[in-house]
C-alpha atoms as a PDB file:
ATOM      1  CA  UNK A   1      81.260  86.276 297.707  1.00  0.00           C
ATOM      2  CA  UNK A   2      83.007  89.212 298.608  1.00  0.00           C
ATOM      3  CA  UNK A   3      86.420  89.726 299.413  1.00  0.00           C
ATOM      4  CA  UNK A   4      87.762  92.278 301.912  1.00  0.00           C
ATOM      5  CA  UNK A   5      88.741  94.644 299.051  1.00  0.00           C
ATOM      6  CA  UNK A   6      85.550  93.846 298.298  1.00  0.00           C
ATOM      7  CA  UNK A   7      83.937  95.282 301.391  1.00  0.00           C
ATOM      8  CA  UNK A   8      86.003  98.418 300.969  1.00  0.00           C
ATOM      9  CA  UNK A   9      84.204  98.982 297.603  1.00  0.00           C
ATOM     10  CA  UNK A  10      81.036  98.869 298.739  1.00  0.00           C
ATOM     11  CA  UNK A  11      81.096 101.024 301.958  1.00  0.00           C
ATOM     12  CA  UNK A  12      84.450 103.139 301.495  1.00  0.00           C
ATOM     13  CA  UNK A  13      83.044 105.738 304.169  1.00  0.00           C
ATOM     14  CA  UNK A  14      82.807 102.514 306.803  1.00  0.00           C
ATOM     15  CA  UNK A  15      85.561 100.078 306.339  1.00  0.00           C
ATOM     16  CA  UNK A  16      89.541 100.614 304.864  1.00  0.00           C
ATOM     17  CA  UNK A  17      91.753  97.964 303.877  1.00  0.00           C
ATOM     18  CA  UNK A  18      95.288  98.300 305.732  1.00  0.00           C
ATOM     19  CA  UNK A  19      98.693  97.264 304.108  1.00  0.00           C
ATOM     20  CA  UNK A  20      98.772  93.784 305.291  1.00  0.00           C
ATOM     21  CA  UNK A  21      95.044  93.890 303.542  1.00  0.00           C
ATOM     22  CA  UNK A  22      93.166  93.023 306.440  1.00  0.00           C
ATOM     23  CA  UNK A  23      89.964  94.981 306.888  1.00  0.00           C
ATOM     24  CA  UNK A  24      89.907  97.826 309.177  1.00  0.00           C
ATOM     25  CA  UNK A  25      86.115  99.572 310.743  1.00  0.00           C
ATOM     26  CA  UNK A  26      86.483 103.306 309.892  1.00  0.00           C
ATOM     27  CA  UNK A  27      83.171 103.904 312.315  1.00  0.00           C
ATOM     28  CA  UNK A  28      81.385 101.760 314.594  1.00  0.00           C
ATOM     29  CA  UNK A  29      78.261 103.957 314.126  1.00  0.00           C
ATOM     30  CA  UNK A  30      76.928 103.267 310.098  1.00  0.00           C
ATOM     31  CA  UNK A  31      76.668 106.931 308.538  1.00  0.00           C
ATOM     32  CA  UNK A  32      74.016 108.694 307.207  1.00  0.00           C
ATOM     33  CA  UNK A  33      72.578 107.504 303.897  1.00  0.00           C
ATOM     34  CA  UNK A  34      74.917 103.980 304.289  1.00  0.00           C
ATOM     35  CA  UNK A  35      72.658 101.736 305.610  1.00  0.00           C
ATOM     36  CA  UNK A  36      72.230  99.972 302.383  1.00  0.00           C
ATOM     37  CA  UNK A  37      75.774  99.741 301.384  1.00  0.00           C
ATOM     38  CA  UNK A  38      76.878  98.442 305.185  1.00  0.00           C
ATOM     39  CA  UNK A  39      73.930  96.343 304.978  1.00  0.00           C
ATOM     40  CA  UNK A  40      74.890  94.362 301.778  1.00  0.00           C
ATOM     41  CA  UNK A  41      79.246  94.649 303.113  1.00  0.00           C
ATOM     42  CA  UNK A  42      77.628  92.475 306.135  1.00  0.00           C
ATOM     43  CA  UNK A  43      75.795  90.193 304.026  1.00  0.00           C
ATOM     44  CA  UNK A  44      78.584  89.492 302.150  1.00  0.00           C
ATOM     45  CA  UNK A  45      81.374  89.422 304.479  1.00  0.00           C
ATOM     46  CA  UNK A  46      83.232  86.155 303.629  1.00  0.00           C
ATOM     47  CA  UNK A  47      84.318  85.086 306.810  1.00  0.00           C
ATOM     48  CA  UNK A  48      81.177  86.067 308.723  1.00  0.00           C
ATOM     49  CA  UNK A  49      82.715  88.374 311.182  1.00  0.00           C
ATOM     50  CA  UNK A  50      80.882  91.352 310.822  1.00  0.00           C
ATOM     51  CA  UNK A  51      77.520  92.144 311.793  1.00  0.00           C
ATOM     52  CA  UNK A  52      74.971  94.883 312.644  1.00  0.00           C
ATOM     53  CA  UNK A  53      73.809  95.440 315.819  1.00  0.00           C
ATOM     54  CA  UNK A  54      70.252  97.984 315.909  1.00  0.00           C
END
């Protein structure tokens, strides 16, 4: 499972990780050629609190 660090490395053009390491949206719109990458950071969000809406 994937941590929020994690998330960062798999979509660094979507989500940030803040000091306190919490997990911050860069974009609520999923950029050009991330699909995938946004796609599998959902998927493997450990908490279950993201998700992608079409």
């Amino acid at each position: 499972m994937h941590r929020d660090r994690d998330l960062r490395a798999i979509a660094p053009t979507v989500f940030e990780v803040d000091d306190d390491g919490g997990l911050v949206l860069l974009s609520q719109l999923v950029p050009d050629g991330a699909a995938t990458e946004v796609a599998e950071a959902v998927e493997g969000c450990p908490s279950l609190a993201l998700r992608l809406e079409p």
